[in-house]
C-alpha atoms as a PDB file:
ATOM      1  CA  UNK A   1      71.229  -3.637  77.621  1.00  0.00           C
ATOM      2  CA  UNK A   2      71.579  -4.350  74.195  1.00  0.00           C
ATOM      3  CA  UNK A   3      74.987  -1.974  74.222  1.00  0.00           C
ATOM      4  CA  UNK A   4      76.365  -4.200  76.978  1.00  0.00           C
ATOM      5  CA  UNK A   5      75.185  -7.486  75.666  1.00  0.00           C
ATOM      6  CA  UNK A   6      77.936  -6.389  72.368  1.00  0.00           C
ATOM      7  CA  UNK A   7      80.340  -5.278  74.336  1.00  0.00           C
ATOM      8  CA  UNK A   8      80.548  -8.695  76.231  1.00  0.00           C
ATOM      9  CA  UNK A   9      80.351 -10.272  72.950  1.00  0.00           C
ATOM     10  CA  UNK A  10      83.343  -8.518  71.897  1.00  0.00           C
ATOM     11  CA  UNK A  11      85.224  -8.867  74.575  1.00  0.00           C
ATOM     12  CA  UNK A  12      85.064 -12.646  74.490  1.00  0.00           C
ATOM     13  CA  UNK A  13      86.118 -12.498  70.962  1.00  0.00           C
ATOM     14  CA  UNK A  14      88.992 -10.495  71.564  1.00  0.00           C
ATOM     15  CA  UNK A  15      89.799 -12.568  74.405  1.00  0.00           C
ATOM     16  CA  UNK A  16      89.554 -15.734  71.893  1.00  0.00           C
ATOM     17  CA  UNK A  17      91.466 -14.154  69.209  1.00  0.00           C
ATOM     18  CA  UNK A  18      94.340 -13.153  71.775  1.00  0.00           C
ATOM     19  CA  UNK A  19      94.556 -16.467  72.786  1.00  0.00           C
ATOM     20  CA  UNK A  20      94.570 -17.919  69.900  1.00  0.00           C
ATOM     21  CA  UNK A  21      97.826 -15.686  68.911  1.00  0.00           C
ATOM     22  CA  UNK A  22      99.731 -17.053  71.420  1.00  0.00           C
ATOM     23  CA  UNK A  23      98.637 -20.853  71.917  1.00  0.00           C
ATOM     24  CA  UNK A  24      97.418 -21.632  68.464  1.00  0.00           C
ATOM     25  CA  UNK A  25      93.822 -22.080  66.949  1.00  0.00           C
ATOM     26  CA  UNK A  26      92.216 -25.177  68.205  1.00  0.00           C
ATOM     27  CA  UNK A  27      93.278 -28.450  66.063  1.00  0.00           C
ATOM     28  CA  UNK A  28      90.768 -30.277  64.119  1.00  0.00           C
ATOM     29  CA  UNK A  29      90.179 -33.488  65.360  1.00  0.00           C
ATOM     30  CA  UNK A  30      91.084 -36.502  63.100  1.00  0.00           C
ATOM     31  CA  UNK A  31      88.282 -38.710  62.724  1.00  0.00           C
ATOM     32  CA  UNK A  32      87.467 -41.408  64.873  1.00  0.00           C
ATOM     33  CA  UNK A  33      89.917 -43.795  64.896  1.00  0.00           C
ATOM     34  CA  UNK A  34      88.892 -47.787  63.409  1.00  0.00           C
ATOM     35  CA  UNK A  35      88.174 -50.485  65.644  1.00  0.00           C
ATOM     36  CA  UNK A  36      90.159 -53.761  65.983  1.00  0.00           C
ATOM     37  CA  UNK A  37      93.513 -54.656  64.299  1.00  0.00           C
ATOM     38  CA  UNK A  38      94.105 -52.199  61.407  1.00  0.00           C
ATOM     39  CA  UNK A  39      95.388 -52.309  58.524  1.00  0.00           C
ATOM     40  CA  UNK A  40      99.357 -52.233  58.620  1.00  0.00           C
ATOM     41  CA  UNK A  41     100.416 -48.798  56.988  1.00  0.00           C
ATOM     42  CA  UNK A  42     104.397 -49.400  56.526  1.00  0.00           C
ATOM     43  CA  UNK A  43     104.819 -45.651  55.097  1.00  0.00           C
ATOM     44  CA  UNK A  44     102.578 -43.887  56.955  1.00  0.00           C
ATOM     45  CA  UNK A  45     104.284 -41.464  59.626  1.00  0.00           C
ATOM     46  CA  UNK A  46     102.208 -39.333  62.279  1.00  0.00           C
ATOM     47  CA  UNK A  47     103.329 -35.629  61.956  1.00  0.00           C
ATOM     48  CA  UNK A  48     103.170 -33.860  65.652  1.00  0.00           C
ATOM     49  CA  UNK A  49     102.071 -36.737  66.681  1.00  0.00           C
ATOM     50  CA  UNK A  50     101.336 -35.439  70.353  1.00  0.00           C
ATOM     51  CA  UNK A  51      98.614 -33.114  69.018  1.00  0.00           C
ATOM     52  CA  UNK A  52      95.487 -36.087  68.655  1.00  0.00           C
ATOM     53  CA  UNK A  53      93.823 -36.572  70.746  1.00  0.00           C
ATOM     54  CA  UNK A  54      95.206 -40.118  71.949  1.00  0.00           C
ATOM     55  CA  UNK A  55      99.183 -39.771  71.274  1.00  0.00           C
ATOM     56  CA  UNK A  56     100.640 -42.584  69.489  1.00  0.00           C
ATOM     57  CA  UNK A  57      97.328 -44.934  69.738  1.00  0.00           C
ATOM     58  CA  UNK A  58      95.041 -43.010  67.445  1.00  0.00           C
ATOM     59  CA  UNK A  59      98.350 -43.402  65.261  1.00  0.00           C
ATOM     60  CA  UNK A  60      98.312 -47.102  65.919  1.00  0.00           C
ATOM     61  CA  UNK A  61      94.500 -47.542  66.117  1.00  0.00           C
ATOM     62  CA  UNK A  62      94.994 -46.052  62.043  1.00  0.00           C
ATOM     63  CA  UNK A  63      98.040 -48.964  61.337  1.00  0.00           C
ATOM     64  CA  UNK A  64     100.847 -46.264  61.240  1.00  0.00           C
ATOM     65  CA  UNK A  65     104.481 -47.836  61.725  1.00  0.00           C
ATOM     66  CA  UNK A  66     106.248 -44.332  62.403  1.00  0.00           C
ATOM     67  CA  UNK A  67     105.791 -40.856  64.864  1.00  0.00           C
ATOM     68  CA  UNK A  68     107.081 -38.056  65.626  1.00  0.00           C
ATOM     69  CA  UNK A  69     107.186 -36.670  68.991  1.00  0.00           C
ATOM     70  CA  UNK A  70     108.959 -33.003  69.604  1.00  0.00           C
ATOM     71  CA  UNK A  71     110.489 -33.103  73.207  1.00  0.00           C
ATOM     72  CA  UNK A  72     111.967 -29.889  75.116  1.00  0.00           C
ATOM     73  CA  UNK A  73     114.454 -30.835  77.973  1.00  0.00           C
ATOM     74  CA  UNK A  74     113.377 -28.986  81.188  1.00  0.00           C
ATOM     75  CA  UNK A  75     114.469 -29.507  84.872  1.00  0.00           C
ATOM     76  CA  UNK A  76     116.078 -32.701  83.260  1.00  0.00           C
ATOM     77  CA  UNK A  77     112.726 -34.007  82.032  1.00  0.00           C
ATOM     78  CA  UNK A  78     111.986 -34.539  78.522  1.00  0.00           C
ATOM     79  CA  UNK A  79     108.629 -33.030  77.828  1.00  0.00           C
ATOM     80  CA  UNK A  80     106.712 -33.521  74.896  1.00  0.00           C
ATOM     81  CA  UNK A  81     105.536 -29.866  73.191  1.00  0.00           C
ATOM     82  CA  UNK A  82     105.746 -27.994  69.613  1.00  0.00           C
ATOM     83  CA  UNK A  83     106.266 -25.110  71.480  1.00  0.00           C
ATOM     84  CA  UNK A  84     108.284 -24.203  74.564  1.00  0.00           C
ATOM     85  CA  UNK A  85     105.161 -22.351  76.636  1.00  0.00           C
ATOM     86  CA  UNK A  86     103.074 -25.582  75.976  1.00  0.00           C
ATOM     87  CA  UNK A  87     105.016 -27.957  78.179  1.00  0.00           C
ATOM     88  CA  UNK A  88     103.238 -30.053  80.397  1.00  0.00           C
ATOM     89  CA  UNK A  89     105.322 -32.108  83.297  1.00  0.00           C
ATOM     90  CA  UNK A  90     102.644 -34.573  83.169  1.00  0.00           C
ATOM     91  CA  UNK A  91     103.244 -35.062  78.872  1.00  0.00           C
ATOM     92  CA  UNK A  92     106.335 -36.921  78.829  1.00  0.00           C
ATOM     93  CA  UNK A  93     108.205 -38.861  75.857  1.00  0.00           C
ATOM     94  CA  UNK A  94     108.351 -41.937  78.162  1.00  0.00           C
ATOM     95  CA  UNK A  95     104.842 -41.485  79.676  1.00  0.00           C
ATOM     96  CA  UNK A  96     103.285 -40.714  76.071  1.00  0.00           C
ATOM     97  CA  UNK A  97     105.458 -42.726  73.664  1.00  0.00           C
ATOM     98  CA  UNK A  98     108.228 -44.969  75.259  1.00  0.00           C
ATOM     99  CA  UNK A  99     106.125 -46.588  77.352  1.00  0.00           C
ATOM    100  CA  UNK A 100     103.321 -47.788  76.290  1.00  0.00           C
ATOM    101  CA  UNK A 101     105.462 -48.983  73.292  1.00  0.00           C
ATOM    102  CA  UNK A 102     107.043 -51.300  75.856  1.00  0.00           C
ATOM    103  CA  UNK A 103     104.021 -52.379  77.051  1.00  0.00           C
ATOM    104  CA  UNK A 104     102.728 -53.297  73.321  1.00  0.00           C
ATOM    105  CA  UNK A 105     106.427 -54.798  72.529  1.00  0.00           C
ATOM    106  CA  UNK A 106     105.779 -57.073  75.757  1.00  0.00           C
ATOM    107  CA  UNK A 107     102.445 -57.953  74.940  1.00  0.00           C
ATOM    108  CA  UNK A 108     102.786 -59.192  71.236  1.00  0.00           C
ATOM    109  CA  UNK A 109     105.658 -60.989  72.087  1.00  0.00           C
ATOM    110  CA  UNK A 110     108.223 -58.498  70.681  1.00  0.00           C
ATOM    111  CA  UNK A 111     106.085 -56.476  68.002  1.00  0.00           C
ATOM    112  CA  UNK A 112     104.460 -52.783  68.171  1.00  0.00           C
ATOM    113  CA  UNK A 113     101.292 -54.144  66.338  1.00  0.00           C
ATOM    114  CA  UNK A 114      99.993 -57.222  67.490  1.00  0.00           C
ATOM    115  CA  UNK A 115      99.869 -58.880  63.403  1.00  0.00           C
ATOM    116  CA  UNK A 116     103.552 -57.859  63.076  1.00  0.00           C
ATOM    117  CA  UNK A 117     104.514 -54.850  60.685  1.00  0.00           C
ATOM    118  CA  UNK A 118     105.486 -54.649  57.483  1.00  0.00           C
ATOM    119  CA  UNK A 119     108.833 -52.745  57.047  1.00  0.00           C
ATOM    120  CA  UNK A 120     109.670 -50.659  54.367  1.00  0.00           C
ATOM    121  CA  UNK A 121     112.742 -49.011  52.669  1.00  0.00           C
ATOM    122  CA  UNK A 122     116.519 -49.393  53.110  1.00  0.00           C
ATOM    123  CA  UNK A 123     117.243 -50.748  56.856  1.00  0.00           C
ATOM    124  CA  UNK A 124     113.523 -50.139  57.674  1.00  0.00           C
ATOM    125  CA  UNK A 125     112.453 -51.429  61.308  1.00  0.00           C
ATOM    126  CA  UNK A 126     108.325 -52.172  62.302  1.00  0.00           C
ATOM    127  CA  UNK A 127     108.081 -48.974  63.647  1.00  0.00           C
ATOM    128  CA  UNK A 128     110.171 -45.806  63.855  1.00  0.00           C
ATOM    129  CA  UNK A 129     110.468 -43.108  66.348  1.00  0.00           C
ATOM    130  CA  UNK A 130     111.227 -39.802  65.264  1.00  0.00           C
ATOM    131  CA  UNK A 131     112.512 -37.458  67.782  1.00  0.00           C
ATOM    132  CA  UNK A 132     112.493 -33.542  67.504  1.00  0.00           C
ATOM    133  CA  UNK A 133     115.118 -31.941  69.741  1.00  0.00           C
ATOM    134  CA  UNK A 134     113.734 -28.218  70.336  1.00  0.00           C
ATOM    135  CA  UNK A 135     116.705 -26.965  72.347  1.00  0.00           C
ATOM    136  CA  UNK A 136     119.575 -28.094  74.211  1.00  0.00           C
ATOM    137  CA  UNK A 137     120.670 -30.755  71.951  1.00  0.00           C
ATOM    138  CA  UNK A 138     123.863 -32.534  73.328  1.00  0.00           C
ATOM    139  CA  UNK A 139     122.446 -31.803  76.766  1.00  0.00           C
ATOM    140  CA  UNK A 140     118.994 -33.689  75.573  1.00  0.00           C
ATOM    141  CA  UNK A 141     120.023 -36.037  73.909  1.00  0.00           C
ATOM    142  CA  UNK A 142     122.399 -37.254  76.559  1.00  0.00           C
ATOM    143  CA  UNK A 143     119.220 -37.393  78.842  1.00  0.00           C
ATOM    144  CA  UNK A 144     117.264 -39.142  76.553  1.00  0.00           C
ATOM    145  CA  UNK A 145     120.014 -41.670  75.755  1.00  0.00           C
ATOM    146  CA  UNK A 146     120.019 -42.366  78.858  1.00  0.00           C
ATOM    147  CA  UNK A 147     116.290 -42.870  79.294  1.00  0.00           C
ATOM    148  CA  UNK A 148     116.354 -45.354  75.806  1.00  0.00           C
ATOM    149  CA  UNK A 149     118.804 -47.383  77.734  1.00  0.00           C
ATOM    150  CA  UNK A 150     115.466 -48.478  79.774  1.00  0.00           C
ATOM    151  CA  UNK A 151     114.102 -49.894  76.632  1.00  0.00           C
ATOM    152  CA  UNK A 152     117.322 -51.208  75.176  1.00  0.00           C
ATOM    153  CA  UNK A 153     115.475 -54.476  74.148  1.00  0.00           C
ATOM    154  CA  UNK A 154     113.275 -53.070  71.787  1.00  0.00           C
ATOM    155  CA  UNK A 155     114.911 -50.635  69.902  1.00  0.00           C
ATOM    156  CA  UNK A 156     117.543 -50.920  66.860  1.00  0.00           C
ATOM    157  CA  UNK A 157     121.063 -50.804  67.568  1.00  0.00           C
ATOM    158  CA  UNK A 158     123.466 -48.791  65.221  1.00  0.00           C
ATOM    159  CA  UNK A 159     127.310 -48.930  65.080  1.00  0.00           C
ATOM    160  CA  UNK A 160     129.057 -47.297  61.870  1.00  0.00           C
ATOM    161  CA  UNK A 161     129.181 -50.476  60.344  1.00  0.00           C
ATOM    162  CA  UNK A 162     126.185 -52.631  60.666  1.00  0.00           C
ATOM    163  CA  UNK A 163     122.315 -51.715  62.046  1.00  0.00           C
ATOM    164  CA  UNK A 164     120.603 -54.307  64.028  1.00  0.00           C
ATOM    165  CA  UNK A 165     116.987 -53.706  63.753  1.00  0.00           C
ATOM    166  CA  UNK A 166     114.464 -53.999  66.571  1.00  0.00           C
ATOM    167  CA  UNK A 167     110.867 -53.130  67.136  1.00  0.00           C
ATOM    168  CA  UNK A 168     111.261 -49.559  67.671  1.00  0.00           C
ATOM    169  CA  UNK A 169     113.767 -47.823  65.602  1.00  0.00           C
ATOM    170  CA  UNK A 170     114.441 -44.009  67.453  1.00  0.00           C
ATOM    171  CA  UNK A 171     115.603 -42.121  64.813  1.00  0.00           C
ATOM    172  CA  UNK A 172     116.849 -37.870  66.002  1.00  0.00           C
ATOM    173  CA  UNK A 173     115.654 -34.763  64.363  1.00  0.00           C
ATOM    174  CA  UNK A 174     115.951 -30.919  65.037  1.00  0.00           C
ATOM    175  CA  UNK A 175     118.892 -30.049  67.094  1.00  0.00           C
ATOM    176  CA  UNK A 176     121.101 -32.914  66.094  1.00  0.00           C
ATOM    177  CA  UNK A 177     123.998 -32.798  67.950  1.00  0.00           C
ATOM    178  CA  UNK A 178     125.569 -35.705  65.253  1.00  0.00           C
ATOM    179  CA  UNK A 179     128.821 -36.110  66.960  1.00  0.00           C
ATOM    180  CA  UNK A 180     127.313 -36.685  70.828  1.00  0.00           C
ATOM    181  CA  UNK A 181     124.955 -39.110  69.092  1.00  0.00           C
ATOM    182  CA  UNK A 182     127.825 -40.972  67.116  1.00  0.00           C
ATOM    183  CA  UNK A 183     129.911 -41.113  69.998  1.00  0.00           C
ATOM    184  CA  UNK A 184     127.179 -43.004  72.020  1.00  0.00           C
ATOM    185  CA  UNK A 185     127.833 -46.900  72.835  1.00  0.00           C
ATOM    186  CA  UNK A 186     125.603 -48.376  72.467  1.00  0.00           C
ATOM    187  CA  UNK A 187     124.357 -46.527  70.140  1.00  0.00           C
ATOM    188  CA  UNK A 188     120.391 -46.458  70.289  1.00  0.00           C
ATOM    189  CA  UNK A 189     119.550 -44.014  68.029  1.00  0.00           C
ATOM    190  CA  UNK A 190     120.098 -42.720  64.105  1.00  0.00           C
ATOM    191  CA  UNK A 191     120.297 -39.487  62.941  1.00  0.00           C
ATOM    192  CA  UNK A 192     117.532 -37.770  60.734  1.00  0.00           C
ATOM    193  CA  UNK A 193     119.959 -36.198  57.616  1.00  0.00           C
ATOM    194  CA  UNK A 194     118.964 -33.597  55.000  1.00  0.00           C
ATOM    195  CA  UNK A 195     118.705 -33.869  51.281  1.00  0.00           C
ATOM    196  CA  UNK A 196     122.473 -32.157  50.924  1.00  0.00           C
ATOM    197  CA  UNK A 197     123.621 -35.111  52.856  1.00  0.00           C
ATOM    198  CA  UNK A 198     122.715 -37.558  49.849  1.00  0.00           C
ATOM    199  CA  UNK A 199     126.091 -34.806  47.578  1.00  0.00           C
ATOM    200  CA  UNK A 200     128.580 -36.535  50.136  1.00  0.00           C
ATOM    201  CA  UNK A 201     129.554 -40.237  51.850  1.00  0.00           C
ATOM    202  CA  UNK A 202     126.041 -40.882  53.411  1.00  0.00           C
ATOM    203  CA  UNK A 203     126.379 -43.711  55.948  1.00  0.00           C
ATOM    204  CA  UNK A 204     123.007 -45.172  56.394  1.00  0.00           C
ATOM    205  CA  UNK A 205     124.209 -47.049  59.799  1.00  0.00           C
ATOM    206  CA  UNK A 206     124.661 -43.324  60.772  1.00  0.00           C
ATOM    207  CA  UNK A 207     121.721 -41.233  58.703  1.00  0.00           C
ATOM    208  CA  UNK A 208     119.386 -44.113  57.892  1.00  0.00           C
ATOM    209  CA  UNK A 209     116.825 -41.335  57.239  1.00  0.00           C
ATOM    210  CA  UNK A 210     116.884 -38.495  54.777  1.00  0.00           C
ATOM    211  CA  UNK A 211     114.013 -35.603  55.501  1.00  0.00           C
ATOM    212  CA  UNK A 212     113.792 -32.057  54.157  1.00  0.00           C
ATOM    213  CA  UNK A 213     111.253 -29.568  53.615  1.00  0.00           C
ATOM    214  CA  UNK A 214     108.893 -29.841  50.887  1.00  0.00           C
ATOM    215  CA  UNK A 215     108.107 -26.381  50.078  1.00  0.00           C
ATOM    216  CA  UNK A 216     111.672 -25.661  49.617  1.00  0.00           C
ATOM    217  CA  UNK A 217     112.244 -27.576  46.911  1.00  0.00           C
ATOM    218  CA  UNK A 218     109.482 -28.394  45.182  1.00  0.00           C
ATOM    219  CA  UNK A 219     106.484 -25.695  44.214  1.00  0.00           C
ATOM    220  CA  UNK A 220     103.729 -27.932  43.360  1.00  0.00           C
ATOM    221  CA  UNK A 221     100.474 -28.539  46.339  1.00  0.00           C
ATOM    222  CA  UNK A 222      98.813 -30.888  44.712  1.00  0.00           C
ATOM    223  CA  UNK A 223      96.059 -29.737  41.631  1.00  0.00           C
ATOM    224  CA  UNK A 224      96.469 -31.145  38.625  1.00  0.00           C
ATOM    225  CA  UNK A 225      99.565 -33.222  37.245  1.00  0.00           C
ATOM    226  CA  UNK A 226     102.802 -32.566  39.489  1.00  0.00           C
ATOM    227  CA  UNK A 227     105.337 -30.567  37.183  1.00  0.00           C
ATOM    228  CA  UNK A 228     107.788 -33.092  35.027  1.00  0.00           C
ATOM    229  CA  UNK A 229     110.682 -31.491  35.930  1.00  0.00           C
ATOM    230  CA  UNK A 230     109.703 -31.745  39.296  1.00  0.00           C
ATOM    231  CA  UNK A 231     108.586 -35.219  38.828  1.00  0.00           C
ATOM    232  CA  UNK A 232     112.239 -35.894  37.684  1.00  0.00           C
ATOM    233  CA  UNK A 233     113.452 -34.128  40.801  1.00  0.00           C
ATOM    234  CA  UNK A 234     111.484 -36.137  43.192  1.00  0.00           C
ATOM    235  CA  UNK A 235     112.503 -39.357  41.194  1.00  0.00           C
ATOM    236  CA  UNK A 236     115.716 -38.751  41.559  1.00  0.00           C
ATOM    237  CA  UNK A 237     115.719 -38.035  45.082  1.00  0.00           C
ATOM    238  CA  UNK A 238     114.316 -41.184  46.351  1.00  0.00           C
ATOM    239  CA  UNK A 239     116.299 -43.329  43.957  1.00  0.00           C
ATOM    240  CA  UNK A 240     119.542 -41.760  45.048  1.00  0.00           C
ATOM    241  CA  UNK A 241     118.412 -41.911  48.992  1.00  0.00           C
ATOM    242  CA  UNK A 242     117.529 -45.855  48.532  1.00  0.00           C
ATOM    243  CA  UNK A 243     120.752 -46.699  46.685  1.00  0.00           C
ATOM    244  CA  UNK A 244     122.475 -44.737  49.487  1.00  0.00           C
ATOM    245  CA  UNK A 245     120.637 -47.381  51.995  1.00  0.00           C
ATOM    246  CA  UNK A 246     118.619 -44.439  53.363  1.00  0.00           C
ATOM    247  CA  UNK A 247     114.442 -43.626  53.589  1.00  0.00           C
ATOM    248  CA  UNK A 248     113.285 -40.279  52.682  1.00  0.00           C
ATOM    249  CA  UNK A 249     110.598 -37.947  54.351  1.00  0.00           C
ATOM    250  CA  UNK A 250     109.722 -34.596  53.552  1.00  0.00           C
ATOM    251  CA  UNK A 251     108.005 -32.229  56.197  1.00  0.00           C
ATOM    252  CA  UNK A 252     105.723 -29.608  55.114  1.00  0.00           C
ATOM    253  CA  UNK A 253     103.811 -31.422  52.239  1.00  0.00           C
ATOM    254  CA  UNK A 254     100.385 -30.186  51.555  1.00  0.00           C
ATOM    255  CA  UNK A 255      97.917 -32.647  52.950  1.00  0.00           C
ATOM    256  CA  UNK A 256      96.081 -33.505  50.433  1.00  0.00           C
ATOM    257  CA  UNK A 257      95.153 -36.831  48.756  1.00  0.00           C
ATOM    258  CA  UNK A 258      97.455 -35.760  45.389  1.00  0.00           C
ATOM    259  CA  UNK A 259     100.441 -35.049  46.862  1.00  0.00           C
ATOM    260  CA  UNK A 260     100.190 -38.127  49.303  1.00  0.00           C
ATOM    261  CA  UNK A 261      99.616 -40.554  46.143  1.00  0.00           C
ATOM    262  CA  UNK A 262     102.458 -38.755  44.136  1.00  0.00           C
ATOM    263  CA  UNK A 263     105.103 -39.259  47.029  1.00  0.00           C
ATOM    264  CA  UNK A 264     103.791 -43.039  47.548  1.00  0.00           C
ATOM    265  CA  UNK A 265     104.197 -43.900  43.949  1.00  0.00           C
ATOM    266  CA  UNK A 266     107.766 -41.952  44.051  1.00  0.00           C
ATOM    267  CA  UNK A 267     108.557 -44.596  46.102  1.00  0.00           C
ATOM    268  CA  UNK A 268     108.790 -41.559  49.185  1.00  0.00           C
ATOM    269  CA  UNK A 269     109.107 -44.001  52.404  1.00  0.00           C
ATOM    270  CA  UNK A 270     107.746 -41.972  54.953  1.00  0.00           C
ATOM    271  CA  UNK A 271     104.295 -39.926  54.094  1.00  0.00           C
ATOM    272  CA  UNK A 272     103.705 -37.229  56.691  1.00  0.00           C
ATOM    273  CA  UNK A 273      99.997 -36.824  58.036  1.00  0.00           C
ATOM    274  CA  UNK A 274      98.456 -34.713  60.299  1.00  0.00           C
ATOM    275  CA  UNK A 275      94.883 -35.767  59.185  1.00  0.00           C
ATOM    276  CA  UNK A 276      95.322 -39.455  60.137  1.00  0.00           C
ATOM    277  CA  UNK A 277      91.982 -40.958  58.187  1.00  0.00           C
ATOM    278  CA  UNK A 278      92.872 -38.710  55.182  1.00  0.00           C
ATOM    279  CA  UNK A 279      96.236 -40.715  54.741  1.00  0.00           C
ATOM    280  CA  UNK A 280      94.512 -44.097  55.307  1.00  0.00           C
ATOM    281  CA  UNK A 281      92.064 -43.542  53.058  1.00  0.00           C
ATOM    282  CA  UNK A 282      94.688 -42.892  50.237  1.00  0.00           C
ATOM    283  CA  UNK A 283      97.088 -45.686  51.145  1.00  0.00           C
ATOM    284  CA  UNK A 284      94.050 -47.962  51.298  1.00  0.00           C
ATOM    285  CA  UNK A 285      93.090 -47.305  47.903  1.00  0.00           C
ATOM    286  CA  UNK A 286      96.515 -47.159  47.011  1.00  0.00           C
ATOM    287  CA  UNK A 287      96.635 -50.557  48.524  1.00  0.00           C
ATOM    288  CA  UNK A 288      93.317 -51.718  46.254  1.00  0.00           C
ATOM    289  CA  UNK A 289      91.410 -52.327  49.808  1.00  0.00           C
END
């Protein structure tokens, strides 16, 4: 009995483990998101956004003014997944994310949060959009311009010489297909541009965002003092984005309370979170409240 009662046991872990490999371990929950109006966080943007357990309104519950959502066009629906085998027809970037920001831009009488937001950076709307194109990307994004012309009345309108903010600003990421986008009239959406965009003629009415990955170009996670030279790099960086007109972001920071408050003092517009609370809590006491 005692023979059988292990192999059971070991069978379910297996079973767990195999799982695991192939959908992911389970996410830790962010903590429970605060009651009433929040406290507006300008620079704080929801990485994988879809993965909380409320999309976009534990974000919003928390006072965040930016998310991303990673969409995967299939059977000309845009579905809203990190990974292709997670798709769900029922997860969609309007049901999840378009929306009910229309609803909340109705409600508060053209806002996203009902006490108005506090932009920040170079061409900064109240809240910003950030789009992940996983495959198909002049095929997607031609479906999903099409679904943003729905919402026209919220969102920011770009041309290559001017940017007309609105409530919602969508700004493009992964597969970028740059010239389908810049073609578009209206044009409804930016494009999300790389750090080797800031060596040549950045157009922020084009790239009004600048992201990159953090672990390729920086080494420090956080204990102790960030490097000086690195410092300097970082500097540098956001000083050249903002004279440029263009935000920065970096993907693939360490989340931890250092590197967060190093990247806010850099001036780094956009500070990515997965643990919602954890970020609040730093930009709170950032924010002496």
């Amino acid at each position: 009995m005692r023979s059988a009662t292990m192999r059971s046991i070991t069978l379910a872990l297996l079973l767990f483990l195999a799982v695991a490999i192939v959908e992911g371990f389970p996410r830790a929950e962010t903590a429970a998101a605060p009651q009433g109006l929040p406290v507006i966080q300008p620079r704080a943007h929801a990485h994988n956004d879809y993965e909380h357990a409320r999309p976009l309104l534990d974000a919003l519950a928390f006072g965040f003014c930016s998310v991303e959502a990673d969409i995967w066009l299939v059977d000309g629906e845009l579905l809203v997944a990190h990974d292709r085998g997670g798709v769900d027809v029922k997860r969609t970037l309007d049901s999840l994310y378009l929306r009910p920001l229309w609803e909340r831009f109705q409600a508060n009488g053209g806002r996203i949060h009902a006490q108005g937001g506090l932009p920040h950076g170079p061409g900064a709307a109240e809240f910003t959009l950030l789009i992940d194109i996983k495959n198909s990307g002049a095929e997607t994004f031609r479906v999903l311009d099409r679904k943003l012309a729905e919402y026209d009345a919220m969102l920011t309108h770009f041309t290559d010489d001017a940017t007309t903010p609105g409530a919602v600003t969508v700004i493009v990421s992964g597969e970028r297909a740059t010239d389908v986008i810049l073609a578009s009239s209206p044009r409804r959406a930016g494009i999300d541009g790389r750090l080797a965009d800031l060596a040549g003629p950045l157009n922020p009415n084009q790239v009004p965002l600048v992201s990159d990955n953090w672990i390729m170009h920086f080494g420090w996670r956080g204990p102790g003092d960030m490097p000086p030279d690195e410092a300097a790099k970082l500097d540098a960086i956001v000083a050249e984005a903002h004279k440029r007109g263009a935000r920065v972001r970096f993907w693939g920071i360490p989340q931890n309370a250092a590197v967060w408050g190093r990247l806010y003092d850099a001036g780094v517009d956009l500070l990515n979170a997965d643990d919602l609370a954890g970020l609040s809590a730093v930009l709170l006491k950032k924010s002496g409240r």
